[in-house]
N, C-alpha and C. Protein backbone atom coordinates (compact mmCIF):
# COMPACT_ATOMS: atom_id res chain seq x y z
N UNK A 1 11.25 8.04 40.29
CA UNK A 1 10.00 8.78 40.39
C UNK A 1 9.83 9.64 39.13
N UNK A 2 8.79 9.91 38.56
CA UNK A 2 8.44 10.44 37.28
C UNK A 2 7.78 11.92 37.62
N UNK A 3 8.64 12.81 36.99
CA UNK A 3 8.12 14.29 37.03
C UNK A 3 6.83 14.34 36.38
N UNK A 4 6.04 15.77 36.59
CA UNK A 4 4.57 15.36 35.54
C UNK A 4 5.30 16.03 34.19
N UNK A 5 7.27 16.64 34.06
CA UNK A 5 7.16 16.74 32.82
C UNK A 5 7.62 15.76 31.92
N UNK A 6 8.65 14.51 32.49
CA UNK A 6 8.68 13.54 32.45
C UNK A 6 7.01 12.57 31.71
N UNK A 7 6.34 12.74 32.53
CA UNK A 7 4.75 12.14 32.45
C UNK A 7 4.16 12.92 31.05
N UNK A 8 4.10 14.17 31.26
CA UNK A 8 3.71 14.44 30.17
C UNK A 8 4.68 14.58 28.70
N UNK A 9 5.73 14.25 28.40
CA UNK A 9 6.55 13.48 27.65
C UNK A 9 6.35 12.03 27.33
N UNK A 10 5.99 11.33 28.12
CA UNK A 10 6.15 9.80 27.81
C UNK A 10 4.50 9.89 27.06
N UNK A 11 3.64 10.39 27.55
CA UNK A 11 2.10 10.72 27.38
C UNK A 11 2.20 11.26 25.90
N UNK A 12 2.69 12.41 25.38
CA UNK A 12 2.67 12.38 24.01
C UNK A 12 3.61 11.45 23.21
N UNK A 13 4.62 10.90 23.49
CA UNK A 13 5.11 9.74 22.92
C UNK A 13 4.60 8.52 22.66
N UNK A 14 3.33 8.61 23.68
CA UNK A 14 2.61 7.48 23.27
C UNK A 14 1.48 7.40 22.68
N UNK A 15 0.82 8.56 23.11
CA UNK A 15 -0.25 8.98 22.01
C UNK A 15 0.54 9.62 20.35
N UNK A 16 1.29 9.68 19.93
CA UNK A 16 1.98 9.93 18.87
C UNK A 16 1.82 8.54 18.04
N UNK A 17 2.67 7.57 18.87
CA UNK A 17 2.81 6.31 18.28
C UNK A 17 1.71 5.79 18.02
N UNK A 18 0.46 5.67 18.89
CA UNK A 18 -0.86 5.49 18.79
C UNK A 18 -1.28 5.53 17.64
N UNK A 19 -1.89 7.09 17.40
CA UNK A 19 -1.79 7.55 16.47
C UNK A 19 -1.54 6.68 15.16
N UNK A 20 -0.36 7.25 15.51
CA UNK A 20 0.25 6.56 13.71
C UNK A 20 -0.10 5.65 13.53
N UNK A 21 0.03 4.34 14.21
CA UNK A 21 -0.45 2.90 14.68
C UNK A 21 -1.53 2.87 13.96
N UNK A 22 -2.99 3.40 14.57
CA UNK A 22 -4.19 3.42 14.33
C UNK A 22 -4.75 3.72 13.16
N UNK A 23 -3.75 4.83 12.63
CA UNK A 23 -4.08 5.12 11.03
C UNK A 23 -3.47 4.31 10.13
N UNK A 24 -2.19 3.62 10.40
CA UNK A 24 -1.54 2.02 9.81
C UNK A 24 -2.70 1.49 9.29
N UNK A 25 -3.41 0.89 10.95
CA UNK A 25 -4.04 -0.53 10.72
C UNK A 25 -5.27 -0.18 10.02
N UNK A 26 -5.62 0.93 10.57
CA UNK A 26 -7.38 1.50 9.76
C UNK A 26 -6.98 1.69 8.03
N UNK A 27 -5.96 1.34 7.65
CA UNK A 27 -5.95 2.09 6.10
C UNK A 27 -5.62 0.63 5.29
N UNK A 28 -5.38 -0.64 6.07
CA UNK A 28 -5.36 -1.60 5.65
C UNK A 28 -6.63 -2.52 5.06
N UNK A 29 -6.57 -2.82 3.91
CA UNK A 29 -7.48 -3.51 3.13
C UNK A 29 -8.20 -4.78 3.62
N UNK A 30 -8.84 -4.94 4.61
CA UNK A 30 -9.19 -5.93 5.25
C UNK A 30 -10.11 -7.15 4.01
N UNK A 31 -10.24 -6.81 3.04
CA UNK A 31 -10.90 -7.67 2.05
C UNK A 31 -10.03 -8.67 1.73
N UNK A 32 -8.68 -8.73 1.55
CA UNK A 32 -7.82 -8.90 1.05
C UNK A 32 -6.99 -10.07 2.26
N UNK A 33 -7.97 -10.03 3.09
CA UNK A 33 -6.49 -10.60 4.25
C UNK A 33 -6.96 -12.32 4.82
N UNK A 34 -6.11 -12.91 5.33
CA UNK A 34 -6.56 -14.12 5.46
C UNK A 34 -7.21 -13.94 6.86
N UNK A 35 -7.91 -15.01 7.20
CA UNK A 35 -8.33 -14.95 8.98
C UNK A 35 -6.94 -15.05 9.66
N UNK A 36 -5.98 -15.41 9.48
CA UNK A 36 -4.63 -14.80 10.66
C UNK A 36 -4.42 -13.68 10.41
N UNK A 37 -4.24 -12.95 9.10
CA UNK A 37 -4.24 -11.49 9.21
C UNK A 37 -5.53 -10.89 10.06
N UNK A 38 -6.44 -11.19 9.64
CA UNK A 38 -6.95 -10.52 10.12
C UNK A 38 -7.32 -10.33 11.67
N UNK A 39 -7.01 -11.65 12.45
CA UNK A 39 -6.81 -12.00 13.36
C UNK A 39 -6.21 -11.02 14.42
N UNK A 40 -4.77 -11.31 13.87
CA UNK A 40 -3.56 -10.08 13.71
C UNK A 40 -3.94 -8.69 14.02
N UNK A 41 -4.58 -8.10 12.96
CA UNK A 41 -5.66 -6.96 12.91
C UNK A 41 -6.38 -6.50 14.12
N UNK A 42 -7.21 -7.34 14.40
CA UNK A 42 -8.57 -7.35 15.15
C UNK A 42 -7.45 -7.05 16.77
N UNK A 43 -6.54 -7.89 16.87
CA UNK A 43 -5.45 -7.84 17.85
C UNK A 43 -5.16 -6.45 18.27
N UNK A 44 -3.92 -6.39 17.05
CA UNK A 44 -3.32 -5.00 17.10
C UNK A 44 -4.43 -4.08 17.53
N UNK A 45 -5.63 -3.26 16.99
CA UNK A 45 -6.62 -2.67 17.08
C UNK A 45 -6.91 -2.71 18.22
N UNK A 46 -7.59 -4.12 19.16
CA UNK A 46 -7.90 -4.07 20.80
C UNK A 46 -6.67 -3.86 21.23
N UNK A 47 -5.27 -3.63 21.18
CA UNK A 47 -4.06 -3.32 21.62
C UNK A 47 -4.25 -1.94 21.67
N UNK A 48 -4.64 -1.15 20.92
CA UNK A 48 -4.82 0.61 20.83
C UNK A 48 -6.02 0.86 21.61
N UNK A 49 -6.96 0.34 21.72
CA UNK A 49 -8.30 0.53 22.46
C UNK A 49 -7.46 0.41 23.94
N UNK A 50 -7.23 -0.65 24.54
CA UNK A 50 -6.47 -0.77 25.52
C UNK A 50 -5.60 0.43 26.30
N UNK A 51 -4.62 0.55 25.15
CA UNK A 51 -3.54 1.82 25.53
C UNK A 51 -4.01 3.42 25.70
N UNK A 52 -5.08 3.23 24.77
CA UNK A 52 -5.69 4.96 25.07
C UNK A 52 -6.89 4.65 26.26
N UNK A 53 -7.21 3.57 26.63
CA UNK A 53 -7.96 3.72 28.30
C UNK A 53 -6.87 4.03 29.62
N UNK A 54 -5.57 2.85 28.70
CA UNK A 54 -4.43 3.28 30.48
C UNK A 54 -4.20 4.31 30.11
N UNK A 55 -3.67 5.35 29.36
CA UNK A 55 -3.97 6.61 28.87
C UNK A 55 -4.74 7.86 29.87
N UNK A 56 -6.01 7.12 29.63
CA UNK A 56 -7.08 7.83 30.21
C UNK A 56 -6.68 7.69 31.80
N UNK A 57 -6.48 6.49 32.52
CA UNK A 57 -5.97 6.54 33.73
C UNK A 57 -4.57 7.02 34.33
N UNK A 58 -3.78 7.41 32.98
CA UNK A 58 -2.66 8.01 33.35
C UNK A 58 -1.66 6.69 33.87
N UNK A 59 -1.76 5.58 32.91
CA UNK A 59 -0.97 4.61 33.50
C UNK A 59 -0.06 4.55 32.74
N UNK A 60 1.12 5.37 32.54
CA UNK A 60 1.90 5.37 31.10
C UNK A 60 2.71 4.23 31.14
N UNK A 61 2.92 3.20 31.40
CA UNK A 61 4.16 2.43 31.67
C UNK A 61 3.17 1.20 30.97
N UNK A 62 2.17 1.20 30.98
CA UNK A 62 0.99 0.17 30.43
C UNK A 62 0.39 0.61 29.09
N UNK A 63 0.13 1.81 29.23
CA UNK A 63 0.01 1.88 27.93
C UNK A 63 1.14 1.99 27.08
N UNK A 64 2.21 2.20 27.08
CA UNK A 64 3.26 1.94 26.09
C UNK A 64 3.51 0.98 25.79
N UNK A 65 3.38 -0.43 26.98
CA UNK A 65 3.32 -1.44 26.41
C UNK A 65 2.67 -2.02 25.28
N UNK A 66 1.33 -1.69 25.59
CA UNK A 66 0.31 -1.94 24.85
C UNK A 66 0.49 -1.42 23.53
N UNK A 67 1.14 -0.33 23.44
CA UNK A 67 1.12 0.36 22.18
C UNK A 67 2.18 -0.16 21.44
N UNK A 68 3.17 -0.42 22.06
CA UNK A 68 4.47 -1.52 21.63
C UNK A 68 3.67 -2.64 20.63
N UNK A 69 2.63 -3.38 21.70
CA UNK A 69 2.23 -4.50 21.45
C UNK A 69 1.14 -4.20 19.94
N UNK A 70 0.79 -3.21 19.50
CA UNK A 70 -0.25 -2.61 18.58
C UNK A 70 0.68 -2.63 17.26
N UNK A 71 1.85 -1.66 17.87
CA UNK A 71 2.74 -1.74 16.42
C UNK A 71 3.40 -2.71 16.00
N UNK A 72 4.09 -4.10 16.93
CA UNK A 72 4.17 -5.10 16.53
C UNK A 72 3.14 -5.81 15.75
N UNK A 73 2.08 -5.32 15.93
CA UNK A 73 0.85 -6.75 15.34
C UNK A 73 0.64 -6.00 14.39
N UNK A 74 0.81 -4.31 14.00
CA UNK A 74 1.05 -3.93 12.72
C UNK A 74 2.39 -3.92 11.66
N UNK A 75 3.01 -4.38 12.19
CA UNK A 75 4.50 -4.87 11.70
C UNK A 75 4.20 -6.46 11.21
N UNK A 76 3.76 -7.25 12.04
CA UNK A 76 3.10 -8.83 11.46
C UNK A 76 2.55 -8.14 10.24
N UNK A 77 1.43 -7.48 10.44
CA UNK A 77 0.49 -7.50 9.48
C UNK A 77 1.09 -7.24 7.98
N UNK A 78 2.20 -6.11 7.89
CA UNK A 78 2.79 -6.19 6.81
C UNK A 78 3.56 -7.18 6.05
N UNK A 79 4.07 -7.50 7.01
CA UNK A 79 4.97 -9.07 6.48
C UNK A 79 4.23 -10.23 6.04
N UNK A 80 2.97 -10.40 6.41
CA UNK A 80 2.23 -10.89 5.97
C UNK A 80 1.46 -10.79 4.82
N UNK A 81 1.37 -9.44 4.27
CA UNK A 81 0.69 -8.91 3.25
C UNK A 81 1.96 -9.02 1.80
């Protein structure tokens, strides 16, 4: 069972990662990228849209996933670049 200080711990851990995430992918040169990058991109990005709605519902166990799933597709994106 999850305390709300527990909850509100996992809640800024994930909006943290978010965060960072979001300013990653937004600072990336999209001129420059092939359609799988950008693909990639467009991905990762609806991966953060996603995580800050379960967010909003207080579903932290979903949105971390999601946010997992954001920084992976910004981790592709570099290796790719």
């Amino acid at each position: 069972m999850q305390t709300s200080t527990n909850a509100g711990a996992i809640e800024a851990q994930v909006k943290g990662s978010l965060d960072e995430t979001e300013r990653q992918l937004k600072s990336v040169n999209q001129a420059g990228l092939t359609r799988e990058a950008k693909d990639h991109l467009n991905t990762a990005m609806s991966h953060v849209r996603a995580a800050r709605e379960a967010l909003g519902y207080k579903n932290f166990v979903y949105a971390k996933e999601l946010a997992d799933k954001a920084r992976n597709g910004e981790l592709t994106l570099e290796e790719m670049s």
